[in-house]
Protein backbone atom coordinates (compact mmCIF):
# COMPACT_ATOMS: atom_id res chain seq x y z
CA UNK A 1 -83.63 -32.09 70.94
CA UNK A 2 -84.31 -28.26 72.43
CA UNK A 3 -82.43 -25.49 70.62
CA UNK A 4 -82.27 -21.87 72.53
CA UNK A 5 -81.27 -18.74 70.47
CA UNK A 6 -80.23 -15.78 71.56
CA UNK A 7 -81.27 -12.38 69.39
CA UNK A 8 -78.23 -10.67 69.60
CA UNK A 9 -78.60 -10.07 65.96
CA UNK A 10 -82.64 -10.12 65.23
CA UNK A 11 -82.14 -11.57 61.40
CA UNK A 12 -80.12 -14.54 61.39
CA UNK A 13 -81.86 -15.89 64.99
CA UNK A 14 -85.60 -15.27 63.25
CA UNK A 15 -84.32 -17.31 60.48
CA UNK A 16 -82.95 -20.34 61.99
CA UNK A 17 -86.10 -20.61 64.42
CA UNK A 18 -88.41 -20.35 61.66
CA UNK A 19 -86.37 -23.43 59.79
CA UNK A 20 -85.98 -25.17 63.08
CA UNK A 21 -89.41 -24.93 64.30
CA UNK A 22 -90.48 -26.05 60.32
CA UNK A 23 -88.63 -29.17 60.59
CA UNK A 24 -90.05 -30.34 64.16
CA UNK A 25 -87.23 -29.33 66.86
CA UNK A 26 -88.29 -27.45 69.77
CA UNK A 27 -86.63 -23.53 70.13
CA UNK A 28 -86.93 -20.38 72.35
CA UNK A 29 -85.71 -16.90 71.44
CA UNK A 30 -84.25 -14.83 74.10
CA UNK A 31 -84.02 -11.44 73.95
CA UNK A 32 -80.82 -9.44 75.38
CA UNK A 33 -83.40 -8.32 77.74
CA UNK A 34 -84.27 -11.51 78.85
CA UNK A 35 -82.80 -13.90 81.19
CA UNK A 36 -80.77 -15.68 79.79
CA UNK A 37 -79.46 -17.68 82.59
CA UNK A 38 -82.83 -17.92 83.74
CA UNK A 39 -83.65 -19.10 80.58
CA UNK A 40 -81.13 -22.08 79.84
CA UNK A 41 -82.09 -23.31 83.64
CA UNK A 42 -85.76 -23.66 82.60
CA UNK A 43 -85.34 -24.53 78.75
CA UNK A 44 -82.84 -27.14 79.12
CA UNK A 45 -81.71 -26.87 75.71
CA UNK A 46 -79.34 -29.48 73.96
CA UNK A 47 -77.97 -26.45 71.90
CA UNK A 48 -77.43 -22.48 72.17
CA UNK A 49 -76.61 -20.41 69.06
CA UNK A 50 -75.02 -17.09 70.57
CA UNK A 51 -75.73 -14.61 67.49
CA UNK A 52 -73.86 -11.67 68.73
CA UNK A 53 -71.94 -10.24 71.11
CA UNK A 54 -69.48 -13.15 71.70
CA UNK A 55 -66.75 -11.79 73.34
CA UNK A 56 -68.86 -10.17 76.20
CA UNK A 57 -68.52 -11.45 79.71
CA UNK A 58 -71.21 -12.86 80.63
CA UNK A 59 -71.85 -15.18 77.16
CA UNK A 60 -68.03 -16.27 78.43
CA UNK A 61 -68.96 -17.73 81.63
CA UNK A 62 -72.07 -18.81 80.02
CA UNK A 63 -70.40 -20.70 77.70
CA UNK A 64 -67.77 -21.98 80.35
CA UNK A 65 -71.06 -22.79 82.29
CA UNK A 66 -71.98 -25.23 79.73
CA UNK A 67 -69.07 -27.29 79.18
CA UNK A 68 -70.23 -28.90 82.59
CA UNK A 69 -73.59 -29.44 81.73
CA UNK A 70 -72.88 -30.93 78.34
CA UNK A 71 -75.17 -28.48 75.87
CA UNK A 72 -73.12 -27.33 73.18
CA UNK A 73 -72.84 -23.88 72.16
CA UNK A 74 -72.30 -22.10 68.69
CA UNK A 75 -71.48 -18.61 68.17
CA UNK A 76 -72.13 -16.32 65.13
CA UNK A 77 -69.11 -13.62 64.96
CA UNK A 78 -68.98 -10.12 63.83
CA UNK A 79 -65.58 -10.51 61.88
CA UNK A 80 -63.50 -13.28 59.92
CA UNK A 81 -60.72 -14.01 62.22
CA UNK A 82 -59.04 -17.39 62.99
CA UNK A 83 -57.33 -16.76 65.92
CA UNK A 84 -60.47 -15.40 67.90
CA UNK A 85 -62.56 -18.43 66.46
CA UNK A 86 -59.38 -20.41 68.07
CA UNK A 87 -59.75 -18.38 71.15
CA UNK A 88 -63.37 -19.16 71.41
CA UNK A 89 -63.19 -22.70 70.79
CA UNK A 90 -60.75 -23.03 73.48
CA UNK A 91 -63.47 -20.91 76.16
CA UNK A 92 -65.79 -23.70 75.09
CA UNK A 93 -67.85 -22.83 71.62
CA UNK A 94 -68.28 -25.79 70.03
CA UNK A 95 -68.59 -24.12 66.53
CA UNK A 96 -68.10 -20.37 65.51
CA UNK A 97 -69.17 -19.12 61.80
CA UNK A 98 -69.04 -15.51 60.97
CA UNK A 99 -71.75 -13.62 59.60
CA UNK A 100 -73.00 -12.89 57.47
CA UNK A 101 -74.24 -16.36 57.23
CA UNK A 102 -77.76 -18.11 55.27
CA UNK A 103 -80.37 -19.44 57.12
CA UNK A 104 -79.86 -22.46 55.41
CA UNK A 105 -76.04 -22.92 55.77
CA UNK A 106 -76.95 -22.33 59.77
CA UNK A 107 -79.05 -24.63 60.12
CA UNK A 108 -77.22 -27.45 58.77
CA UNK A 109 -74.73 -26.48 60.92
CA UNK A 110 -77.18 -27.02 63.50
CA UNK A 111 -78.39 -30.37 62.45
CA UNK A 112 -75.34 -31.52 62.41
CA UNK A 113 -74.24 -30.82 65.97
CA UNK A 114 -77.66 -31.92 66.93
CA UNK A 115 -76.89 -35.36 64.90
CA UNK A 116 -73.33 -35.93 66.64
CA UNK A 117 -74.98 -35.29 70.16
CA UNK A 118 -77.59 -37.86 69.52
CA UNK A 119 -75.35 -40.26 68.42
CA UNK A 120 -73.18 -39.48 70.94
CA UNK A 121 -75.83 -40.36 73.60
CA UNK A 122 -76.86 -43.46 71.92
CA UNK A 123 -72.95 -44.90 71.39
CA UNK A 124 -71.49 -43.58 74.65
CA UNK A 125 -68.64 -42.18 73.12
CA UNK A 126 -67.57 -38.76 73.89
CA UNK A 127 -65.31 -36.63 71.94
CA UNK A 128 -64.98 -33.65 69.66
CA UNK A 129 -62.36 -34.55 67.34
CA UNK A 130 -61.97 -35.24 63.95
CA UNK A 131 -60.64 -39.08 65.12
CA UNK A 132 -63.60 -39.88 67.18
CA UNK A 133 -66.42 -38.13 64.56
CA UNK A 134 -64.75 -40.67 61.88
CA UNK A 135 -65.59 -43.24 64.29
CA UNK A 136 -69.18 -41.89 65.20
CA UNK A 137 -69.71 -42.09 61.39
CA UNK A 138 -68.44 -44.92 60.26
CA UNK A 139 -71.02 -46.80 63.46
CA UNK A 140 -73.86 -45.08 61.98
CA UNK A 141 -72.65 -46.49 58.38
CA UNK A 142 -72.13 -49.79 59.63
CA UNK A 143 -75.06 -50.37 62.14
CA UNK A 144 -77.95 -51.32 59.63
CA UNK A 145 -76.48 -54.07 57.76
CA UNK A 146 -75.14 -57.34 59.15
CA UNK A 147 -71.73 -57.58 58.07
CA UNK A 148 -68.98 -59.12 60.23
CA UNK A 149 -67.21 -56.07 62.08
CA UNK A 150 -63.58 -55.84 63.24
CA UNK A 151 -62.59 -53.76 65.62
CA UNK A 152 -59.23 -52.73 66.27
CA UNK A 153 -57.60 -50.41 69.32
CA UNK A 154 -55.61 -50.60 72.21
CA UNK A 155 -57.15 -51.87 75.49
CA UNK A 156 -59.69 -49.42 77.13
CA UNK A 157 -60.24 -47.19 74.06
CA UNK A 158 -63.94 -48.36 74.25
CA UNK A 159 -63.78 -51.40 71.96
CA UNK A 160 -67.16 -52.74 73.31
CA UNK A 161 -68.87 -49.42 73.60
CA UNK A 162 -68.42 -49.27 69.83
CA UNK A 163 -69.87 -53.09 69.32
CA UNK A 164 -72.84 -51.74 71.77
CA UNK A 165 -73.59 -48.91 69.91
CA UNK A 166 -73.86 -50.90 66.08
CA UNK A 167 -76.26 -53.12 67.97
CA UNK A 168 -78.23 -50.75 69.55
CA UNK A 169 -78.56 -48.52 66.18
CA UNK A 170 -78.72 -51.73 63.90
CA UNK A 171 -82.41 -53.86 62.79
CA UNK A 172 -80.88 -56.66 65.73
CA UNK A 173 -81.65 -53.86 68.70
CA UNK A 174 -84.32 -55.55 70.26
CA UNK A 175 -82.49 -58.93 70.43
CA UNK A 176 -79.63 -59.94 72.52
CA UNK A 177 -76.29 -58.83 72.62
CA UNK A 178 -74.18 -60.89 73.92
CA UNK A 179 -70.11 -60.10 74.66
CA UNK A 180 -67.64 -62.55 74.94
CA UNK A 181 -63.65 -62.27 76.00
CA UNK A 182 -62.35 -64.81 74.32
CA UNK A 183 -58.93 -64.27 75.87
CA UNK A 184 -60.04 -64.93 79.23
CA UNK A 185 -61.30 -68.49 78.21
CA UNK A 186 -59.42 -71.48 78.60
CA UNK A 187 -58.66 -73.51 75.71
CA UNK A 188 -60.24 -76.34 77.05
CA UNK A 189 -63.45 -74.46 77.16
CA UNK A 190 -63.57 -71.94 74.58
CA UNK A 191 -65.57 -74.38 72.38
CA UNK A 192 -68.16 -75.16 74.93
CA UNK A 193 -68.67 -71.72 75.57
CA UNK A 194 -68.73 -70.60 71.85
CA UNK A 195 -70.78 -73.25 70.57
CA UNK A 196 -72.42 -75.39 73.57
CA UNK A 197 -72.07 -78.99 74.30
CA UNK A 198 -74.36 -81.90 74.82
CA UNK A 199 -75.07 -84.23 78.04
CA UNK A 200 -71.87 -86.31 78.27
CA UNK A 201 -69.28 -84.67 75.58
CA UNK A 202 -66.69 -84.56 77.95
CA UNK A 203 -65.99 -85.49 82.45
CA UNK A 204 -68.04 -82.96 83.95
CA UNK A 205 -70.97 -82.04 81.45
CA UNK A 206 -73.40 -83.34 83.76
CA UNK A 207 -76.49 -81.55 81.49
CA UNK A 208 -76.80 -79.71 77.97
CA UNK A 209 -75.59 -76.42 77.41
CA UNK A 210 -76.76 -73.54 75.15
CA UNK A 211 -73.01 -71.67 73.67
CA UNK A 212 -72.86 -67.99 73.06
CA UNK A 213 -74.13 -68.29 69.53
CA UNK A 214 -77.01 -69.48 70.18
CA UNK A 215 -78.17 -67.16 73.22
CA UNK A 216 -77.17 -64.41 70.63
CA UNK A 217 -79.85 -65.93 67.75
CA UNK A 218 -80.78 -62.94 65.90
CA UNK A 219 -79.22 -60.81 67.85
CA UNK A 220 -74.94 -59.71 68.05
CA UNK A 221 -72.52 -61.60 69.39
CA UNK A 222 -69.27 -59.58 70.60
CA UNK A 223 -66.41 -61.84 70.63
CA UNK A 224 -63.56 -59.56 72.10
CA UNK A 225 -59.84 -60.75 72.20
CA UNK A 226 -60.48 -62.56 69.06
CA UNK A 227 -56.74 -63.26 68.38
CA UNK A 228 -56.12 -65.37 70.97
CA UNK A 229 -58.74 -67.97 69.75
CA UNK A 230 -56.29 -71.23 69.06
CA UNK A 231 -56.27 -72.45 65.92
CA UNK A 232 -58.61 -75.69 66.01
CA UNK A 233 -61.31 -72.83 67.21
CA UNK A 234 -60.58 -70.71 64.19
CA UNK A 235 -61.44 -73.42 62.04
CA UNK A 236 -64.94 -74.13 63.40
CA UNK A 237 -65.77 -70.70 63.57
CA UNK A 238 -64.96 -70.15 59.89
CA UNK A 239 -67.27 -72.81 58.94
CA UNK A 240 -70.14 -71.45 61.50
CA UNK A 241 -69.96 -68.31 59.81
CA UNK A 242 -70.18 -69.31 56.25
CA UNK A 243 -72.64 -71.69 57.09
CA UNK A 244 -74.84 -70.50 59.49
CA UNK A 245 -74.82 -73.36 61.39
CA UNK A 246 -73.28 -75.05 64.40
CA UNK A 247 -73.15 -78.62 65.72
CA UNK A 248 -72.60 -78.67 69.50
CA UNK A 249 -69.80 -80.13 71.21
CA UNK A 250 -70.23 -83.85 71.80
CA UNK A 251 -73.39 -83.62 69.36
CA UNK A 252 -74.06 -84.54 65.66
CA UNK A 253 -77.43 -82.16 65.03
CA UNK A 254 -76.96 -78.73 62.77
CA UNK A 255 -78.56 -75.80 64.25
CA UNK A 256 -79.29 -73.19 62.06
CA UNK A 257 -78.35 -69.82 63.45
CA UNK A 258 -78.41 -66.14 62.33
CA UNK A 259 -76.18 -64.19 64.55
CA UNK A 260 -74.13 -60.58 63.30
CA UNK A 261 -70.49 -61.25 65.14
CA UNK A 262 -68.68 -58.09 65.77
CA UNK A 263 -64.85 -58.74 66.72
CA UNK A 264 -62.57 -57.10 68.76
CA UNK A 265 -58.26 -56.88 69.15
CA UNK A 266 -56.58 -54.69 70.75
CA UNK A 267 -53.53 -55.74 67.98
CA UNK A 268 -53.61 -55.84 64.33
CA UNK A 269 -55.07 -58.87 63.34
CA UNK A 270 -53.39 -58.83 59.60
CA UNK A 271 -49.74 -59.12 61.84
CA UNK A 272 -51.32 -62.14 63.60
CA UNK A 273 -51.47 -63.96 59.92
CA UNK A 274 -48.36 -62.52 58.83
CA UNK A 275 -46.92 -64.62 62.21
CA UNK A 276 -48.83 -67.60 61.06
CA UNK A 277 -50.95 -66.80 64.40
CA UNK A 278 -54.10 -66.17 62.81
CA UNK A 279 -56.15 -68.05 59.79
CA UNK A 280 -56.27 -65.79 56.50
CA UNK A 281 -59.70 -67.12 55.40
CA UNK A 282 -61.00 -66.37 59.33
CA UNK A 283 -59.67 -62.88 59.07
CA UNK A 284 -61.07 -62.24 55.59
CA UNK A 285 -64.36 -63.71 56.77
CA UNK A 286 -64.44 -61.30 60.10
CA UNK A 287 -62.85 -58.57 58.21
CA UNK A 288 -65.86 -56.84 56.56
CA UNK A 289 -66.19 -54.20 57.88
CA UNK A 290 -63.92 -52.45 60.08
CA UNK A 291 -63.32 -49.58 62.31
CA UNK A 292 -60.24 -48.49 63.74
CA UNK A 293 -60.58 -46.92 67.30
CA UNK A 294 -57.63 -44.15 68.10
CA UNK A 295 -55.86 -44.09 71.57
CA UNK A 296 -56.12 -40.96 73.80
CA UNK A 297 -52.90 -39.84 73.04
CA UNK A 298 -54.12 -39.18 69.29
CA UNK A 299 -57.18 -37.16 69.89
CA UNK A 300 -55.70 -35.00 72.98
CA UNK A 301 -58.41 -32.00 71.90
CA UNK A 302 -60.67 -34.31 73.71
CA UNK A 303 -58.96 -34.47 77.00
CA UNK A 304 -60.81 -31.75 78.84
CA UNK A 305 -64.40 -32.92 78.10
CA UNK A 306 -63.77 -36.80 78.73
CA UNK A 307 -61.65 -34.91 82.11
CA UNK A 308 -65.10 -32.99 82.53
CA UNK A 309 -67.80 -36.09 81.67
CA UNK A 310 -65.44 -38.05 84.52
CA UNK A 311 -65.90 -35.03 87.88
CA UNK A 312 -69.68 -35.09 86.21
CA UNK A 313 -70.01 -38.56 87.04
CA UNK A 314 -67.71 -38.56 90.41
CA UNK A 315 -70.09 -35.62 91.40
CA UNK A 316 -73.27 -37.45 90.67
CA UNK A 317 -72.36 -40.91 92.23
CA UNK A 318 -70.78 -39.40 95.62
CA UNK A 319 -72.97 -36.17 96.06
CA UNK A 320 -70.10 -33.75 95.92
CA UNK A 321 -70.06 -30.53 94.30
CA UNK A 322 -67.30 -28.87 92.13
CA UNK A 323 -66.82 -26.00 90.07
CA UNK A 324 -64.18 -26.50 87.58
CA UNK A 325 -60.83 -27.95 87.17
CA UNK A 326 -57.34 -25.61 87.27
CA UNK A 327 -55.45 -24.67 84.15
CA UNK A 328 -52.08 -26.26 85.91
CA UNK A 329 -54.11 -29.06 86.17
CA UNK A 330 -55.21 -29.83 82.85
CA UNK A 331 -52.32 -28.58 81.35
CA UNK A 332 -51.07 -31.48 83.16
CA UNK A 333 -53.44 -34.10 82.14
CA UNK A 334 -53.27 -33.10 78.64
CA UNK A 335 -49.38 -33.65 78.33
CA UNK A 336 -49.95 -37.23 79.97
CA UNK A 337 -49.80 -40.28 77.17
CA UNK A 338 -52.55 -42.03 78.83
CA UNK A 339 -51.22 -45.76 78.32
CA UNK A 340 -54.53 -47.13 79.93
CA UNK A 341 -56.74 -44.35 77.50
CA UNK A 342 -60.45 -43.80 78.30
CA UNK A 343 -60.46 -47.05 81.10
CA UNK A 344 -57.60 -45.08 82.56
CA UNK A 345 -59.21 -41.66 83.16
CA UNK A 346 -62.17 -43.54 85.02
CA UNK A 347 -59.56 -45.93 87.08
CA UNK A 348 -57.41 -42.17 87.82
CA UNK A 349 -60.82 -40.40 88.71
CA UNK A 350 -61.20 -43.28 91.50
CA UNK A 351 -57.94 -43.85 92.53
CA UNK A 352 -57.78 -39.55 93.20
CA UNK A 353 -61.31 -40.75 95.32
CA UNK A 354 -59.23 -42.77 97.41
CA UNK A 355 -55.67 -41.04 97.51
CA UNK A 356 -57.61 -37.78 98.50
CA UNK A 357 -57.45 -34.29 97.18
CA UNK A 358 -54.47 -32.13 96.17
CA UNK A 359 -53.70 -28.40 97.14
CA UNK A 360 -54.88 -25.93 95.11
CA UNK A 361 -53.56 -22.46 94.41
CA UNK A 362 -49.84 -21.32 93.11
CA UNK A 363 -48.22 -23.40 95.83
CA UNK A 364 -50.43 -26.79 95.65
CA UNK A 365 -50.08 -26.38 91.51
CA UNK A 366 -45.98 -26.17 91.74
CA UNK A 367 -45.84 -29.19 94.60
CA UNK A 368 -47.82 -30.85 91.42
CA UNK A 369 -45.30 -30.42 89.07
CA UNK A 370 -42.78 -31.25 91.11
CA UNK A 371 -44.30 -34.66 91.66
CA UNK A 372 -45.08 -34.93 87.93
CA UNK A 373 -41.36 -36.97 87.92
CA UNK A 374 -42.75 -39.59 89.81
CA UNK A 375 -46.53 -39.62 89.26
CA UNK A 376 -48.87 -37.25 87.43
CA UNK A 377 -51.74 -35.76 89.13
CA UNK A 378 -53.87 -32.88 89.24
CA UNK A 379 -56.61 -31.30 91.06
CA UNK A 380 -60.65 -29.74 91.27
CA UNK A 381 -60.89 -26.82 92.18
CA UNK A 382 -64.85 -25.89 94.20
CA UNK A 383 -66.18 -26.70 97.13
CA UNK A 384 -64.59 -30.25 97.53
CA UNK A 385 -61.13 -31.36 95.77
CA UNK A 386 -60.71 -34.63 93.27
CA UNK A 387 -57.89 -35.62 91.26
CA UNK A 388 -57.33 -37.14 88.35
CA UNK A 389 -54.20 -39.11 88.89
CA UNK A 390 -52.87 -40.87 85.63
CA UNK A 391 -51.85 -44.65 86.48
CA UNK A 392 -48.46 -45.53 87.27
C-alpha cells in the first residue's frame, strides 16, 4: 500500500511520513509547488492525506478525480465544523479530522483506511458504511478458525462473496472451495451430490462418484440455499458434521473428512424451525458463527461508489470512456429500493448496455423523472452515455 501526502501544512505531513515510512509503507511528499496531478498519475497511491487547503479548487476536483479511480482521500481541516466535514464527505473525502491533530492519532487513522481497503480487495465487497464495515470485520474475525458459518441476507446482497472471502483469509486458502446451491438440487439428488454414491446405489449410477464434501477435504464447502434441504438430508448432515464422517450413498465404508461448511439463506433460518421447516439441532450445529448481510436499501451512503465501481467495470470490459454520472441521476438511483440489491445494479448496468443511453442535460434529466412512474433510470454523462436502469 502507497500513501501520497501533500505539505500543505509542513508539521503534521513530516510526521505521518516519518511514522509511515518507520512501519514499512511506501510515501511521497508533495510540495504545493509540485505537481500534484502529475504526481498521483506516477505514484499511484492507495491513499492521499490533503493537509491543508481543503476547500480550494483544484484539491476538489482532485478529490472528485479519485472517487473514479478508487484511492481514498483524507483531509486535515483548519477549523472544527460538522457541516463542512459533511460537505466534504459528500465531494468525496473519505475521512476529515481537524487539526491540530498527533502524529500518532493520524496515523492510525491511516492504518485503518489502509486496513479496510485491503480487506476490501481481498473480500470483494465494496462499501463505506457503518453496515458493510461490521460485515468486513466480523469476516476478518471469523476467517481463521473453523467454525460453521451462517449467513443470512436477501438474494444478491453478496452471500457467496462473503463465504469467498472467510476462505480466502482463513488457514483452508490454499485448498478448495467448493459452493453448492442446494435449492437448485432435486431431492432425488441432493444426497448424491452432497455426499457421493457408489457403483449401483440407485438406476443410472453407472460408476462411483466423489460428493461435494469430499472434493472440499480440507478445504470450505459453501452450501447456499441451505433451507430448502428436506428433512431426511438434514438429518445426515447433522451427523456428518458432528462426526466428521460420511458413508456414501449405496455404500457402507466411513470416510473421515475435515471440511469448514459455511451456509447461506436468504431467510431467517430460526423462522424455518419455528415452522417446523428446519431441524433445531441442524441449525444450532450450523449456527456458530454468523453474519448478517444488509440489503442496499439499508446502507444507501454506499450507492454512489457501488454506482461508480459498476461504469468502472462497464468502461473497462467495452472500451468506453466516461466522465462522471449527473446529480439528477443519482439522486435518482439513490431513492430506488433496489429489490434485486448489489446483483441488481450489475443486471441494471447491462440492461442500460442494451436499452441504450439516455439524454442528458435539463431536458433529458426531466424526461427521466417523468418516466421514473413507470421505470427508473438514469444516465453518464462523458464522452459515451450508460444507464443504470433499476429492474422492473
Amino acid at each position: 500500500m502507497k500513501v501520497l501526502i501533500t505539505l500543505a501544512d509542513v508539521e503534521p505531513a513530516v510526521r505521518l511520513n516519518a511514522l509511515l515510512e518507520a512501519n514499512g509503507t511506501k510515501t511521497a511528499v508533495v510540495s504545493p509547488l509540485d505537481d500534484l496531478r502529475g504526481e498521483i498519475k506516477r505514484f499511484k497511491p492507495d491513499l492521499i492525506v490533503l493537509t491543508g487547503n481543503l476547500g480550494d479548487p483544484i484539491n476538489v476536483q482532485i478529490v472528485r478525480d479519485q472517487l473514479w479511480s478508487g484511492t481514498s482521500v483524507i483531509g486535515l481541516a483548519d477549523v472544527e465544523d460538522p457541516e463542512l466535514r459533511d460537505r466534504l464527505r459528500t465531494l468525496g473525502f473519505t475521512d476529515v479530522y481537524t487539526k491540530p491533530i498527533s502524529a500518532d492519532e493520524l496515523y492510525l487513522a491511516v492504518r485503518r483506511v489502509l486496513d479496510r481497503k485491503r480487506l476490501t480487495e481481498a473480500t470483494g465487497l465494496f462499501g463505506q458504511s457503518e453496515a458493510i464495515n461490521e460485515v468486513l470485520l466480523k469476516i476478518e474475525q471469523i476467517a481463521p478458525v473453523s467454525s460453521t458459518v451462517i449467513i443470512e441476507g436477501e438474494s444478491g446482497t453478496g452471500k457467496e462473496l462473503v463465504a469467498q472471502a472467510i476462505h480466502k483469509l482463513s488457514p483452508r486458502r490454499g485448498k478448495p472451495f467448493i459452493a453448492v446451491n442446494a435449492g437448485a438440487l432435486p431431492e432425488t439428488l441432493i444426497e448424491s451430490e452432497l455426499f457421493g454414491h457408489e457403483k449401483g446405489a440407485f438406476t443410472g449410477a453407472a460408476e462411483r462418484r466423489i460428493g461435494r464434501f469430499e472434493l472440499a477435504n480440507e478445504g470450505t464447502l459453501f452450501l447456499d440455499e441451505i433451507g430448502e434441504i428436506p428433512p431426511s438430508t438434514q438429518v445426515k448432515l447433522l451427523r456428518v458434521l458432528e462426526e466428521r464422517k460420511l458413508t456414501r450413498v449405496g455404500g457402507t465404508t466411513q470416510i473421515p473428512i475435515n471440511v469448514r461448511v459455511v451456509a447461506a439463506t436468504n431467510r431467517p433460518l430460526r423462522e424455518g424451525v419455528e415452522e417446523g421447516r428446519f431441524r433445531a439441532d441442524l441449525y444450532y450445529r450450523l449456527n456458530v458463527l454468523s453474519i448478517y448481510l444488509p440489503p442496499l436499501r439499508e446502507r444507501r451512503e454506499d450507492i454512489p461508489l457501488l454506482v461508480r465501481r459498476f461504469i468502472q467495470e462497464f468502461s473497462s470490459q467495452h472500451d468506453r470512456t466516461f466522465q462522471g454520472i449527473s446529480a439528477d441521476a443519482m439522486q435518482i438511483l439513490m431513492g430506488y429500493p433496489w429489490p434485486g440489491n448489489v446483483r441488481g445494479g450489475h443486471s441494471a448496468r447491462d440492461q442500460r448496455r442494451r436499452v441504450g443511453p439516455l439524454p442528458t442535460g435539463p431536458r433529458g434529466a426531466g424526461r427521466a423523472r417523468r418516466r421514473r412512474c413507470g421505470r427508473s433510470r438514469a444516465g453518464v454523462s462523458g464522452e459515451e452515455h450508460v444507464g443504470a436502469s433499476p429492474p422492473g
